[in-house]
C-alpha atoms as a PDB file:
ATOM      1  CA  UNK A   1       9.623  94.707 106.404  1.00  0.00           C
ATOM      2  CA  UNK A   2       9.316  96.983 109.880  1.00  0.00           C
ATOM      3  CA  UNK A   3      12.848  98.109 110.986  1.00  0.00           C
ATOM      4  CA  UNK A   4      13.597  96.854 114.609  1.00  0.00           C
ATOM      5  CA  UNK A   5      13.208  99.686 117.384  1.00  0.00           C
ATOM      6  CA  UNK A   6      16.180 102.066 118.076  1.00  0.00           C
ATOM      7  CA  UNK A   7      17.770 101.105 113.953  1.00  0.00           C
ATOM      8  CA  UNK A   8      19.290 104.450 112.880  1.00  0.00           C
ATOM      9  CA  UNK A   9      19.123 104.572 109.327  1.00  0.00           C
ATOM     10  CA  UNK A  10      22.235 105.294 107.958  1.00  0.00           C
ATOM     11  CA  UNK A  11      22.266 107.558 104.558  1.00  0.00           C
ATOM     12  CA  UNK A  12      23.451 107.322 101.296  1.00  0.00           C
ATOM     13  CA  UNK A  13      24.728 109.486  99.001  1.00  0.00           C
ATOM     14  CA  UNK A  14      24.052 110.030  95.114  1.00  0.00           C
ATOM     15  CA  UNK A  15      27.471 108.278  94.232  1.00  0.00           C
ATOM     16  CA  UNK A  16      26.908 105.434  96.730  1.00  0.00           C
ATOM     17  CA  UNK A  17      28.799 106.122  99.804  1.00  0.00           C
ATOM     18  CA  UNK A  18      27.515 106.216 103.624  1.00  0.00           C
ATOM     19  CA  UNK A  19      27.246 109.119 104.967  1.00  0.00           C
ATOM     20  CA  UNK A  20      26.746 109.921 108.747  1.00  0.00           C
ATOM     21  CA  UNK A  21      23.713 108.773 110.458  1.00  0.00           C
ATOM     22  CA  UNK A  22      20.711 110.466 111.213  1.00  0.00           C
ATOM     23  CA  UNK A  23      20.734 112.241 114.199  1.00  0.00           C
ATOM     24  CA  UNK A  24      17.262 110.893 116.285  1.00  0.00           C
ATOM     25  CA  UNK A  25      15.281 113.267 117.765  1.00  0.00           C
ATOM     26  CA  UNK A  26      11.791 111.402 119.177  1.00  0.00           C
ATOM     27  CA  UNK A  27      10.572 108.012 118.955  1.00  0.00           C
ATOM     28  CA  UNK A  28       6.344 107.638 118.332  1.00  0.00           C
ATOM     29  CA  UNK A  29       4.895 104.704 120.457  1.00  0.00           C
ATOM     30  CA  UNK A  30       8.127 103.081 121.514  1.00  0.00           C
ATOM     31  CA  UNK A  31       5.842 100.383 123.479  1.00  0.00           C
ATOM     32  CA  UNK A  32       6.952  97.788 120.986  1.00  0.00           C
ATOM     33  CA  UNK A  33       9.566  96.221 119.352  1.00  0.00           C
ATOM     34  CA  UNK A  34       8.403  96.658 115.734  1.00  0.00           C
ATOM     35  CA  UNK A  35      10.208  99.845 114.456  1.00  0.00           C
ATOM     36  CA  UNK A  36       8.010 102.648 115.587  1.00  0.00           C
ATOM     37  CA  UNK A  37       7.860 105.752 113.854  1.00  0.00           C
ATOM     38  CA  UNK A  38      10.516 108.233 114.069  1.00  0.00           C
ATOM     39  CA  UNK A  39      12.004 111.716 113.771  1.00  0.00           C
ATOM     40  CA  UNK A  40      15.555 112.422 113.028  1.00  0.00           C
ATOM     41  CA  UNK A  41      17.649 115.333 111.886  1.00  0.00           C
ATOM     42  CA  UNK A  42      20.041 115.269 108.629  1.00  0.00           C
ATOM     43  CA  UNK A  43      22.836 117.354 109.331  1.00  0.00           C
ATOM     44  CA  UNK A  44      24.112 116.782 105.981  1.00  0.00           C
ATOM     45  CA  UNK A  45      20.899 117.055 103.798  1.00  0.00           C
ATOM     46  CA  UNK A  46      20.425 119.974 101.943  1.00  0.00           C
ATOM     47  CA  UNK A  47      18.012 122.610 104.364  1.00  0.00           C
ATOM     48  CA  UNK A  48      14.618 121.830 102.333  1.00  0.00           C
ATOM     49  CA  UNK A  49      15.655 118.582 103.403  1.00  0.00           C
ATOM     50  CA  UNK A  50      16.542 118.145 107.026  1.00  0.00           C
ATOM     51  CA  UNK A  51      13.719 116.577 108.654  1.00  0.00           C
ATOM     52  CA  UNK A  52      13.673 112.797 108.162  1.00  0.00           C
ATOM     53  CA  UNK A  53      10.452 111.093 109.608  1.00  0.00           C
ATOM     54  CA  UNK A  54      10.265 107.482 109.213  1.00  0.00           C
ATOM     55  CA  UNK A  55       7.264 104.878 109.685  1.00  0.00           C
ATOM     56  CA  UNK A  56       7.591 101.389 110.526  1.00  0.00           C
ATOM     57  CA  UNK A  57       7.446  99.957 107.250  1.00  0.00           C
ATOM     58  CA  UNK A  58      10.768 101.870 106.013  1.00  0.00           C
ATOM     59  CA  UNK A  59       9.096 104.779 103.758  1.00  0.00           C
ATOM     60  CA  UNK A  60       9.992 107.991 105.028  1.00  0.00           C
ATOM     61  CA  UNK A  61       9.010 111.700 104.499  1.00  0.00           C
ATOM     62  CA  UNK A  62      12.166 114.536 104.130  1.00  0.00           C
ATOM     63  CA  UNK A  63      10.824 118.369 105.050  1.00  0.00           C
ATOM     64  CA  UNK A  64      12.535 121.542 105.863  1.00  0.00           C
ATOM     65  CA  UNK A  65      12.367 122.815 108.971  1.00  0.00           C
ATOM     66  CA  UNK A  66      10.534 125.273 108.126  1.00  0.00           C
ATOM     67  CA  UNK A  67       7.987 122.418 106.809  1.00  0.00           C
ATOM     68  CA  UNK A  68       8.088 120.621 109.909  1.00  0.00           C
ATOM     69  CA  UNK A  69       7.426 123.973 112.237  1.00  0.00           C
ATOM     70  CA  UNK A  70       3.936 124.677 110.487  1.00  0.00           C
ATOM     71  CA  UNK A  71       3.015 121.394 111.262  1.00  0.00           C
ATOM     72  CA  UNK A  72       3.790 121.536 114.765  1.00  0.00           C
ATOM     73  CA  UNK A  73       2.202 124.722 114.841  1.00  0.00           C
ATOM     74  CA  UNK A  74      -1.240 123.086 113.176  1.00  0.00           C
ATOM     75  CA  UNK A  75      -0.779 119.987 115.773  1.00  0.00           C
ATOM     76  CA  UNK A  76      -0.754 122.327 118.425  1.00  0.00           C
ATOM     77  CA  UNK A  77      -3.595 124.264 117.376  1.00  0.00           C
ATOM     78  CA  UNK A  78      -5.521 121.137 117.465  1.00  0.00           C
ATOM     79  CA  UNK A  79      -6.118 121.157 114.029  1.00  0.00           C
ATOM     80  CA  UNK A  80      -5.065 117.556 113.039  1.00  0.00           C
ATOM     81  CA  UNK A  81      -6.837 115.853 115.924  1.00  0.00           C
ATOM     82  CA  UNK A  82      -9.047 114.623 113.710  1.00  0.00           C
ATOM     83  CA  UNK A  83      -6.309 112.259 112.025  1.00  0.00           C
ATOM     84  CA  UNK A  84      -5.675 110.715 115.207  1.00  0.00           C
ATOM     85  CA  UNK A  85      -9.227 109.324 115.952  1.00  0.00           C
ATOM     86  CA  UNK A  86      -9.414 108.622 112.015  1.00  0.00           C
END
């Protein structure tokens, strides 16, 4: 089930208690109402583990930052155009 727009998923630790929220960065599309993509920071996740994005059907992908730069870097380079017109 797609998350509504703007939801900031909230985060829960091994032993079952909420922790803060993630901190949102950027929203992809946000021309809808049916839980677009997004990026957010975890200031409490462990550093291999920072970078939250999330799709609109809940699943989500955790990076470091160091993760997340090289594929910036490749985005930028034009490399994964290809993906977009896939």
């Amino acid at each position: 089930m797609p998350r509504s727009a703007g939801a900031v998923p909230r985060e829960v630790s091994p032993g079952g208690k909420a922790r803060s929220p993630l901190a949102p960065i950027a929203t992809f599309c946000g021309n809808c109402d049916c839980g677009c993509p997004q990026l957010f920071v975890d200031p409490a996740a462990p550093a291999e583990r920072r970078v939250v994005i999330t799709d609109d059907f809940g699943q989500r992908v955790q990076m470091s930052a160091d993760q997340f730069a090289s594929l910036v870097a490749e985005a930028k380079t034009g490399t994964l155009d290809s993906v977009a017109t896939a």
